[in-house]
Protein backbone atom coordinates (compact mmCIF):
# COMPACT_ATOMS: atom_id res chain seq x y z
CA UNK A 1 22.02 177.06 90.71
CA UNK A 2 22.98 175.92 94.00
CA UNK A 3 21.19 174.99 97.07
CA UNK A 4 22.73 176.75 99.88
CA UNK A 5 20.14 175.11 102.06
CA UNK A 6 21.67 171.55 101.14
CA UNK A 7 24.77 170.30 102.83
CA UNK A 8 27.59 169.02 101.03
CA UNK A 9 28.08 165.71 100.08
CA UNK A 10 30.35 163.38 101.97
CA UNK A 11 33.85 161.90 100.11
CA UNK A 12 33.56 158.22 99.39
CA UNK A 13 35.01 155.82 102.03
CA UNK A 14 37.14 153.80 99.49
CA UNK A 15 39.61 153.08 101.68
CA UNK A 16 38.76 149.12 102.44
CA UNK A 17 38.79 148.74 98.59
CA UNK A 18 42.17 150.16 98.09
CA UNK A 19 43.71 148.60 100.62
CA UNK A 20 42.24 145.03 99.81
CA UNK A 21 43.97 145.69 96.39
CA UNK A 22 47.18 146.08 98.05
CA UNK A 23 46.90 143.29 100.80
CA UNK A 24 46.01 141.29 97.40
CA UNK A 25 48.76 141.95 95.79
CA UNK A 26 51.08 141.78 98.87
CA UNK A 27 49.81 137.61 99.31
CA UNK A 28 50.09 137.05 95.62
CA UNK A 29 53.86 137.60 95.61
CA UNK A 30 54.68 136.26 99.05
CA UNK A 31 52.46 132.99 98.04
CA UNK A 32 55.32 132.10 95.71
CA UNK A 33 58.15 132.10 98.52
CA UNK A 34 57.67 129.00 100.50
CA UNK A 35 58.21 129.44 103.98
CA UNK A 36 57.51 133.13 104.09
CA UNK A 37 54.01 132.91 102.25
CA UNK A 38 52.78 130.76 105.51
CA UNK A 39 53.09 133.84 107.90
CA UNK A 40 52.76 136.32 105.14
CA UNK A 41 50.29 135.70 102.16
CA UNK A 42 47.72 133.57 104.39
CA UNK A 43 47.15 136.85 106.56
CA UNK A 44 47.39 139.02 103.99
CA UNK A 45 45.27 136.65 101.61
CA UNK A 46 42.01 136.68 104.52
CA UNK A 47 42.39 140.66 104.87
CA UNK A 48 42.16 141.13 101.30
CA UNK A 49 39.57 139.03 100.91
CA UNK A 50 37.52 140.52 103.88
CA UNK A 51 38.25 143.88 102.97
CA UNK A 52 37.24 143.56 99.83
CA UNK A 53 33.77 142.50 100.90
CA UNK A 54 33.61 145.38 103.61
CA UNK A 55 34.77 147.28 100.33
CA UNK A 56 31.72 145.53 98.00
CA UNK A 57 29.56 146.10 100.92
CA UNK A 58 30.30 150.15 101.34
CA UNK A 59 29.94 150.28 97.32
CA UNK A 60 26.27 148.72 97.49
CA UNK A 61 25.22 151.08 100.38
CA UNK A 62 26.45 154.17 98.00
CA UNK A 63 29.22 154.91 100.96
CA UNK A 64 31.78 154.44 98.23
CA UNK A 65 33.11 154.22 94.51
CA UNK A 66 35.38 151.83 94.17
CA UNK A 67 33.76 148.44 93.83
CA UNK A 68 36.23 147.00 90.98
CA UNK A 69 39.28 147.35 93.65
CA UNK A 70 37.57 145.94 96.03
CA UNK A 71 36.01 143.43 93.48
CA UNK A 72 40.22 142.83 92.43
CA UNK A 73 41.44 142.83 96.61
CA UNK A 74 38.85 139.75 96.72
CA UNK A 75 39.62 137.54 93.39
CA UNK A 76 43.24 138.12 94.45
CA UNK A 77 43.50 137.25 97.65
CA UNK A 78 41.26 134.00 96.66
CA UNK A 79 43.49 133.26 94.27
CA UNK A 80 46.64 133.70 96.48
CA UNK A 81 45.10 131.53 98.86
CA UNK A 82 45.16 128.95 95.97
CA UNK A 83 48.62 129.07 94.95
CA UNK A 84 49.81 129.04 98.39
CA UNK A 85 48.65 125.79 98.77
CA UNK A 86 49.75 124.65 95.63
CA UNK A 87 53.26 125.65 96.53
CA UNK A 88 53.11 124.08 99.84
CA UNK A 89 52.48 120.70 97.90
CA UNK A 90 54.96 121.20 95.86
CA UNK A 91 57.57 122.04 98.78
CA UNK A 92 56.52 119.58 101.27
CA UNK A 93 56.49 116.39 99.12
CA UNK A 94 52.80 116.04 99.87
């Protein structure tokens, strides 16, 4: 039966977490272009990552459900991060 005394429940905030998926996957693919992925995949690389952890952070306080995206908008924008620079050694003759 149903308390009517009981208000409802609030929907999950799991927006950070999606959108650190997407700003993830935005920097992985623009890490590969070389000049672009400077002014592209490095922003895109340190919003995923901190959303993501504004994302992890809303998941531990039970504000949201999503913790694997924002778990995946972290590990992705670290590793874009990563091949960025490796493709700016490989492109600048360092």
């Amino acid at each position: 039966m149903v308390d009517r005394d009981e208000p409802p429940k609030p929907l999950p905030r799991n927006g950070a977490g999606s959108l650190a998926v997407v700003m993830g996957m935005c920097a992985i693919v623009f890490a590969f272009v070389p000049i672009v992925g400077e002014f592209v995949a490095v922003p895109a690389s340190v919003m995923a990552v901190a959303l993501g952890l504004v994302g992890l952070w809303r998941v531990d306080k039970g504000i949201a459900t999503n913790g694997g995206q924002a778990l995946a908008g972290s590990v992705l924008g670290i590793v874009s991060v990563f091949i960025f620079f490796l493709v700016f050694a490989a492109t600048s003759g360092l």
